[in-house]
Structure formats: structure tokens, C-alpha cells
N, C-alpha and C. Protein backbone atom coordinates (compact mmCIF):
# COMPACT_ATOMS: atom_id res chain seq x y z
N UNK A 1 0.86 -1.18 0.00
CA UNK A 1 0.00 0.00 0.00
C UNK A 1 0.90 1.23 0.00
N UNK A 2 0.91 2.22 -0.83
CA UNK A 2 1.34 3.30 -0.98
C UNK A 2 0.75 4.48 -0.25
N UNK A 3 0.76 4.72 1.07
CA UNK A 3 0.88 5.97 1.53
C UNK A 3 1.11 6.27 2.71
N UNK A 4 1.35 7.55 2.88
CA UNK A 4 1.64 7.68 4.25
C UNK A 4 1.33 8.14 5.33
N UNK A 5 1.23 7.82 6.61
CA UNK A 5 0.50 8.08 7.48
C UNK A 5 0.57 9.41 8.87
N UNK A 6 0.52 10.82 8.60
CA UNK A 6 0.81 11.57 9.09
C UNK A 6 0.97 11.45 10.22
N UNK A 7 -0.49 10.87 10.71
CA UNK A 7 -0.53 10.77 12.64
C UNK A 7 -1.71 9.78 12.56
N UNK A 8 -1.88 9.32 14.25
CA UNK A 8 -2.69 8.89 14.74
C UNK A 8 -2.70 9.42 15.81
N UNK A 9 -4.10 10.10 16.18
CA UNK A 9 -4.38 10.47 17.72
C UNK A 9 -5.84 9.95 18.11
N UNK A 10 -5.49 9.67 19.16
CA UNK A 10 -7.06 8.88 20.09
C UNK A 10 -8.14 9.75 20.24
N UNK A 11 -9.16 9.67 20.60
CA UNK A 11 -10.72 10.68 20.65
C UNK A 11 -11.08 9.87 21.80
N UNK A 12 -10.84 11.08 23.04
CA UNK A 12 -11.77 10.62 24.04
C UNK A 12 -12.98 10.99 24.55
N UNK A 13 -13.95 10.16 24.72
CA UNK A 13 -15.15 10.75 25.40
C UNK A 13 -14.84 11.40 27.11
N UNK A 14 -15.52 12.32 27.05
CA UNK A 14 -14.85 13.14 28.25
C UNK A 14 -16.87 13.67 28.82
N UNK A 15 -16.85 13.73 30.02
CA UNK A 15 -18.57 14.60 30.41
C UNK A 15 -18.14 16.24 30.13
N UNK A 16 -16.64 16.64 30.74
CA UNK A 16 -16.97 18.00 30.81
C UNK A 16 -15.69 18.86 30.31
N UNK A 17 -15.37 19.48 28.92
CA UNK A 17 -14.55 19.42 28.14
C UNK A 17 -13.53 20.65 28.90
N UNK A 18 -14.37 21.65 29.39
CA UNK A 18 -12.97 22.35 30.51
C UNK A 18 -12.67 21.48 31.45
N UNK A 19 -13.08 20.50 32.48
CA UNK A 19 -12.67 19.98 33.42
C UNK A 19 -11.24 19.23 32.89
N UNK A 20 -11.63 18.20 31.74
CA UNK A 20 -10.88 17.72 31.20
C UNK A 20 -9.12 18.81 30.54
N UNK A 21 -9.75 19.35 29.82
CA UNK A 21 -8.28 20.53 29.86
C UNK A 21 -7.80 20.60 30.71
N UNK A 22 -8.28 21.17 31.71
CA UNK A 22 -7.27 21.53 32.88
C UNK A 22 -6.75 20.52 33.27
N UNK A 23 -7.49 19.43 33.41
CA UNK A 23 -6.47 18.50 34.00
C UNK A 23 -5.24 18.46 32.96
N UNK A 24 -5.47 18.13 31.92
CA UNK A 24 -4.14 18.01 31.02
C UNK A 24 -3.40 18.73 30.67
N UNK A 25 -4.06 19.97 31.00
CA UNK A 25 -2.74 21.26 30.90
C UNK A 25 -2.41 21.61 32.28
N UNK A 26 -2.83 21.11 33.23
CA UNK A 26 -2.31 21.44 35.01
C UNK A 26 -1.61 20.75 35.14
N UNK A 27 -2.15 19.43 34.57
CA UNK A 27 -1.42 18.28 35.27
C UNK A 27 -0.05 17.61 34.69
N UNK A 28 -0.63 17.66 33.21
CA UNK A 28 0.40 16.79 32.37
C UNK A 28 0.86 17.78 31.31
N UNK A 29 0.62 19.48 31.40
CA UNK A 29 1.85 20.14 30.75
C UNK A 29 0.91 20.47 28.86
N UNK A 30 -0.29 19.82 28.63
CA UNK A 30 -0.38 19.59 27.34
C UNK A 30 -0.99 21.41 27.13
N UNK A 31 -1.22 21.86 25.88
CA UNK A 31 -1.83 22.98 25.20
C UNK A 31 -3.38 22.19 24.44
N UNK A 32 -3.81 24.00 24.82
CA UNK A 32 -5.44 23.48 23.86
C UNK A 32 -5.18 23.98 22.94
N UNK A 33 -5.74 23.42 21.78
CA UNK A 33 -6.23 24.09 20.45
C UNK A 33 -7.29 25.34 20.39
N UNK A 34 -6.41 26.59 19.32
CA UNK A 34 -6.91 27.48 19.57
C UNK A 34 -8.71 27.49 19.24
N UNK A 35 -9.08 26.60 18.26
CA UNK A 35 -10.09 26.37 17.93
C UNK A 35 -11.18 25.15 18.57
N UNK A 36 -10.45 24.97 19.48
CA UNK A 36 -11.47 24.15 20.50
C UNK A 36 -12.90 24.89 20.88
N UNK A 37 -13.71 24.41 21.62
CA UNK A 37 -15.02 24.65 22.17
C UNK A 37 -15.31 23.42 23.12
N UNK A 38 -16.57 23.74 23.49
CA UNK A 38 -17.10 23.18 25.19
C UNK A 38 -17.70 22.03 24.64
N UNK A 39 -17.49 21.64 23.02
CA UNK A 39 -17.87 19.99 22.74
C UNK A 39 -16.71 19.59 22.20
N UNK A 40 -15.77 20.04 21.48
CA UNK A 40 -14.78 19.47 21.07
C UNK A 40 -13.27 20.12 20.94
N UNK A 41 -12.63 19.70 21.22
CA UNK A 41 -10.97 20.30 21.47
C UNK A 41 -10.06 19.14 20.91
N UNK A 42 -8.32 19.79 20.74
CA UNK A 42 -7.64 18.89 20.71
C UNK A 42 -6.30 19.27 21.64
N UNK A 43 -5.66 18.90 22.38
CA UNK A 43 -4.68 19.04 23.44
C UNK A 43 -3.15 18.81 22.89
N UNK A 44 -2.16 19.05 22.49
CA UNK A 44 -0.98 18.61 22.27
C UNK A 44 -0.27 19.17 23.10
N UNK A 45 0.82 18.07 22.74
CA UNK A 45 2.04 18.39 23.44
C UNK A 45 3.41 17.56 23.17
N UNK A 46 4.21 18.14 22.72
CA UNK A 46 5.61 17.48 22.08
C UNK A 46 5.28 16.83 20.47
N UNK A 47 4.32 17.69 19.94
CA UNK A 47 4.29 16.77 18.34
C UNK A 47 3.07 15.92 18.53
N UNK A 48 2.90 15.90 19.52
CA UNK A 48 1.37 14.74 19.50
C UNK A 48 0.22 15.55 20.21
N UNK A 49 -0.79 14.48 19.79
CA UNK A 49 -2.36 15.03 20.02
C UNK A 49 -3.46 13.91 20.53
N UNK A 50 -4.14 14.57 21.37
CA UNK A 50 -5.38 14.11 21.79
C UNK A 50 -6.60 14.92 21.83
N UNK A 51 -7.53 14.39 20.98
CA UNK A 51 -8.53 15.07 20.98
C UNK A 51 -10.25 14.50 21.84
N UNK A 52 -10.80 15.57 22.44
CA UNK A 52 -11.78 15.49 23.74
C UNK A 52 -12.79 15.39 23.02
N UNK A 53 -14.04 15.04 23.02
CA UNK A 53 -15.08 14.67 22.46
C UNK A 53 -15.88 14.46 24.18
N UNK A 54 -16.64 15.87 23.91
CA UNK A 54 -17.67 15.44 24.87
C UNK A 54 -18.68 15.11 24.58
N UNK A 55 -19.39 13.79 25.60
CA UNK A 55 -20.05 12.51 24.99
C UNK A 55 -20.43 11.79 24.19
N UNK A 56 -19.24 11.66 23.14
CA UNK A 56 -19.46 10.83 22.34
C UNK A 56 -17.94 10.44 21.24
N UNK A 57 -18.18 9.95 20.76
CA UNK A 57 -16.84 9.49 19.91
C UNK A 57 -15.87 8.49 20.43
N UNK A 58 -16.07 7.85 20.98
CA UNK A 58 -15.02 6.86 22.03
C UNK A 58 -16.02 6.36 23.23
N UNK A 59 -15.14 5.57 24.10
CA UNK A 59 -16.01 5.22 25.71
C UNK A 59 -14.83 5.62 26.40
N UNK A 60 -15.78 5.59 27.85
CA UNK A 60 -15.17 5.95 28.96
C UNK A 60 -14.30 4.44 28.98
N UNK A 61 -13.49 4.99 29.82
CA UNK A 61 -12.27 3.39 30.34
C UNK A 61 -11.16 3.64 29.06
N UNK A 62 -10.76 4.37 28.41
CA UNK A 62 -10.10 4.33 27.54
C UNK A 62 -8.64 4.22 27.94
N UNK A 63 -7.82 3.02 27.36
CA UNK A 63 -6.33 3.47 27.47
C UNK A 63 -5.95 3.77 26.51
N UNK A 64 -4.29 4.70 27.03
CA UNK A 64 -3.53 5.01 25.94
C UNK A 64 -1.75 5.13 27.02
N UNK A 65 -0.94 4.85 25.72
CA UNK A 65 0.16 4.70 25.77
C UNK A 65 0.82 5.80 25.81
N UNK A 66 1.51 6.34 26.88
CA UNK A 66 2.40 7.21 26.62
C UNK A 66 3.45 7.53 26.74
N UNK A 67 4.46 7.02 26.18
CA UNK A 67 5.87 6.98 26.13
C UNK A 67 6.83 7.99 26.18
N UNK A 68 7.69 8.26 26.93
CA UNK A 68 8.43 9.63 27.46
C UNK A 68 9.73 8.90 27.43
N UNK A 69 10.48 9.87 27.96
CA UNK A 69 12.33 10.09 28.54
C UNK A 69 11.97 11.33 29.47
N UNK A 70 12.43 10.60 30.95
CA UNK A 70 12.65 10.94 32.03
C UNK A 70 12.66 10.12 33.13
N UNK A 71 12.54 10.75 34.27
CA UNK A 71 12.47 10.11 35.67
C UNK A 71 10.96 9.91 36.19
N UNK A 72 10.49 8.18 35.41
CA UNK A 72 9.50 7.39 36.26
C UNK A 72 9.10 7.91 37.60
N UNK A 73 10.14 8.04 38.29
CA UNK A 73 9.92 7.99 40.04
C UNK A 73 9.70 9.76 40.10
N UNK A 74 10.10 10.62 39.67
CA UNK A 74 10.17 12.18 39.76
C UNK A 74 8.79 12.53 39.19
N UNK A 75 8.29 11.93 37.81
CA UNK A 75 7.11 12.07 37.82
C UNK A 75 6.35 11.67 38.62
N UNK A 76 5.97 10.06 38.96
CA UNK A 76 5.28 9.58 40.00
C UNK A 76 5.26 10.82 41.13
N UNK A 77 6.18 11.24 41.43
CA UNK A 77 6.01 12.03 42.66
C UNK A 77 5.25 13.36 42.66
N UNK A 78 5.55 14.15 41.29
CA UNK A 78 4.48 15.27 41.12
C UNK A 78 3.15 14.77 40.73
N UNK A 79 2.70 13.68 40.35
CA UNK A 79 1.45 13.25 40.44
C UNK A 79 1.33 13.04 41.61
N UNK A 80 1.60 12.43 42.27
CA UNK A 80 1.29 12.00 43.84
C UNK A 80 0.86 13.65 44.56
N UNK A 81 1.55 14.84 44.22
CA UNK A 81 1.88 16.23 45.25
C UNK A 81 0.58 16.61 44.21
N UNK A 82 -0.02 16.10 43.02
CA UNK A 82 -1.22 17.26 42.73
C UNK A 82 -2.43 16.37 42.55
N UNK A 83 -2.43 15.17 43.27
CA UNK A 83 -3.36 13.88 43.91
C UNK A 83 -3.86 13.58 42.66
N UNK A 84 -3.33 13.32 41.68
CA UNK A 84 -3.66 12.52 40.51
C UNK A 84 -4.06 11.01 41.00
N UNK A 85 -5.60 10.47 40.64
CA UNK A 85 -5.34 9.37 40.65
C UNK A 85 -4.19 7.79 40.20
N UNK A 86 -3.41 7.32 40.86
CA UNK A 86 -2.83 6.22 40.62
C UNK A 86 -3.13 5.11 40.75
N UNK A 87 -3.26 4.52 39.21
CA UNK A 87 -4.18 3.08 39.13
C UNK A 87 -2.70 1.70 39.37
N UNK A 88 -1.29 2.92 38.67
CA UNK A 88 -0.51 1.43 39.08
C UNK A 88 0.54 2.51 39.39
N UNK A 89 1.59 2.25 40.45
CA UNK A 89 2.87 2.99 40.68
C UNK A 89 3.78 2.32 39.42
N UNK A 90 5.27 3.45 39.94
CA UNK A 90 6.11 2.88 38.63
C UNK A 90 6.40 1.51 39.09
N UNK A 91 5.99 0.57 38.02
CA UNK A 91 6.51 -0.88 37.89
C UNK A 91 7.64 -1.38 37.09
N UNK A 92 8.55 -1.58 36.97
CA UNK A 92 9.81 -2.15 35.84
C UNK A 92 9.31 -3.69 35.38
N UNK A 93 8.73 -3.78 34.02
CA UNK A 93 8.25 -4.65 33.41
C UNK A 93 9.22 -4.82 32.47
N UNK A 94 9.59 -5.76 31.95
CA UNK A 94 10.44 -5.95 30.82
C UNK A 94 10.47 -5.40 29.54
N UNK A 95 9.37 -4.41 29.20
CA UNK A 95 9.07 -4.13 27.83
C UNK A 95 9.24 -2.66 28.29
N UNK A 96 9.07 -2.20 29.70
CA UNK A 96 8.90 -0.70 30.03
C UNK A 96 9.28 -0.29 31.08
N UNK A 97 9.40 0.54 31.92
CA UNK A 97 9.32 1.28 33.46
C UNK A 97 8.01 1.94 33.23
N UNK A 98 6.66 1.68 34.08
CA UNK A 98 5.46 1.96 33.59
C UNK A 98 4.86 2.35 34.64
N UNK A 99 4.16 3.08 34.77
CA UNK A 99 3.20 3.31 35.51
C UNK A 99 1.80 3.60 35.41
N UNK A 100 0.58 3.93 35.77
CA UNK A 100 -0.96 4.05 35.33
C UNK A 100 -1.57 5.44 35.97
N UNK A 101 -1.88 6.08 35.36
CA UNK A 101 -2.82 7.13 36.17
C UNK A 101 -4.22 7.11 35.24
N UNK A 102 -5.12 7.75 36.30
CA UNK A 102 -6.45 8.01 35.44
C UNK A 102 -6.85 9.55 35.47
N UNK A 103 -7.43 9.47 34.11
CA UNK A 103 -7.66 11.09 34.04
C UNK A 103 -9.36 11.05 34.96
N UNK A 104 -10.23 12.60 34.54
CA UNK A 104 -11.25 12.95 35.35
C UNK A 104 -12.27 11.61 34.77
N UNK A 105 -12.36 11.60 33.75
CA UNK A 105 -13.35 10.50 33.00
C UNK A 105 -12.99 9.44 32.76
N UNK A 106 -12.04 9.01 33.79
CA UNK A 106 -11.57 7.44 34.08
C UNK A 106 -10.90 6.92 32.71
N UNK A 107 -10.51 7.49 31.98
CA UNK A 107 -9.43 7.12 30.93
C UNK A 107 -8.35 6.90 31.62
N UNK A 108 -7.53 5.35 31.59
CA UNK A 108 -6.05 5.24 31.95
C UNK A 108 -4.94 5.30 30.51
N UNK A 109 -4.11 6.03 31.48
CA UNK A 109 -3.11 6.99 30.61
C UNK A 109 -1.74 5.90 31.34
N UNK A 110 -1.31 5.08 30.36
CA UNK A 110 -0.33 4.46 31.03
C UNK A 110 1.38 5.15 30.41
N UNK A 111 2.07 5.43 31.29
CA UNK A 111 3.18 6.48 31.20
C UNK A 111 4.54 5.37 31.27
N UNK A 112 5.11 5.45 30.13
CA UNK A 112 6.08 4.24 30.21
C UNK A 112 7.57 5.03 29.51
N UNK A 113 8.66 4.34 30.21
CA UNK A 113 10.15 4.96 29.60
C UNK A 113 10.70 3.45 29.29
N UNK A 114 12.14 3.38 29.28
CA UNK A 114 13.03 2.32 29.15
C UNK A 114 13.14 1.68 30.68
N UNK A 115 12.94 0.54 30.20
CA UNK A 115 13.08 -0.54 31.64
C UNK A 115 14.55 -0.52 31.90
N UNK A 116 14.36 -0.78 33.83
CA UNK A 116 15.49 -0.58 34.25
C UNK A 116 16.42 -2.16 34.45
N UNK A 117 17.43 -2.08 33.52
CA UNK A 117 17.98 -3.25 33.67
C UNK A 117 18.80 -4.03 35.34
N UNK A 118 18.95 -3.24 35.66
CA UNK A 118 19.22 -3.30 37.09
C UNK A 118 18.57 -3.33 38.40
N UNK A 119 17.07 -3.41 38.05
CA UNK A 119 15.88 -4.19 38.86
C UNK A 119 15.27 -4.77 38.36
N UNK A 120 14.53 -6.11 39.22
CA UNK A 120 14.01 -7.00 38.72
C UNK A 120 13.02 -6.83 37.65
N UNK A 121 12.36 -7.87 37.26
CA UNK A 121 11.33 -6.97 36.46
C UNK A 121 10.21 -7.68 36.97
N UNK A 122 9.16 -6.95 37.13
CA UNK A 122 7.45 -7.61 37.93
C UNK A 122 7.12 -8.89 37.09
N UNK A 123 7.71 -8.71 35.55
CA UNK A 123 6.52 -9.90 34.98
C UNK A 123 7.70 -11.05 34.54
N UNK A 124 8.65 -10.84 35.65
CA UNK A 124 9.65 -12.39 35.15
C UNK A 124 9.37 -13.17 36.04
């Protein structure tokens, strides 16, 4: 197949499309789109995008992958100081250093770097 694929970004169903922003620009650093509104927005940050869809376009419970470079444990900790829910602390799994948070509309946002070769790993 000949072509190419600019991006892929997820569509989450969200109840309340400012609540939702803020969390992701308080919490996790992202920007709104200047052309957002109180049914639909899109959030980036570093080249990537997520776009909010209030009630509809997706389900609640949604995961997504989000892969960084930094300090697992330094983040964990500013989530912990601005009471972000934590569905899993950082775990060292063989494929990742991972951890789980949930946003306001129970979407888990799983936050993963390079596994640490020098601790065990949970799923050996």
C-alpha cells in the first residue's frame, strides 16, 4: 500500500470538556487548540495530540500509551503532590518502566520509559 501516514491520535469521550483541559494542561503540561469549544478540542504536546469529544466518539475506560524520557519515580512524585489518581505505581516490566494514572473520566493513561535493567522486572 502506498501511503503515508501523518498521525494517529485517540478521541476521548470526556462529560466536561474544561474539566478535562485543565487537568491536562495542570497536570500533564499539554496545550489546547486554539479552535477548541465546550464539545470538542484537541490538546498537544511534544508533536502529538489528543482530541476530547464530549459525549461521544469513544467510551469511557479508555487506554492510551504514553511513552516519554525521564524520571519514572520524579514524575510519580508530582502526580502524587497534585493527587492525581494512581491506578498502578512505577513498575519495571520488561518491555517498560510503567506506571498508570487516570484522568477525570476514568481514561487510563499508562506512562512508560526504558526498563530498568538493574531491577528485577514484575513480569519475570
Amino acid at each position: 500500500m502506498d501511503f503515508r501516514i501523518e498521525n494517529i491520535a485517540p478521541i476521548l469521550c470526556v462529560q466536561d470538556i474544561t474539566r478535562s483541559v485543565k487537568f491536562y494542561k495542570d497536570i500533564l503540561g499539554f496545550d489546547n487548540a486554539d479552535w477548541g469549544d465546550d464539545t470538542f478540542t484537541c490538546i498537544t504536546r511534544d508533536n502529538t495530540g489528543i482530541y476530547l469529544c464530549k459525549g461521544s466518539q469513544g467510551m469511557p475506560g479508555t487506554w492510551i500509551w504514553i511513552g516519554f524520557d525521564g524520571d519514572i519515580q520524579e514524575l510519580h512524585q508530582q502526580f502524587v503532590e497534585k493527587d492525581v489518581t494512581i491506578k498502578l505505581p512505577p513498575t519495571n516490566f520488561s518491555w517498560a518502566y510503567e506506571m498508570q494514572i487516570v484522568d477525570p473520566d476514568g481514561h487510563i493513561l499508562r506512562f512508560g520509559t526504558d526498563p530498568n535493567a538493574d531491577e528485577p522486572f514484575f513480569d519475570k
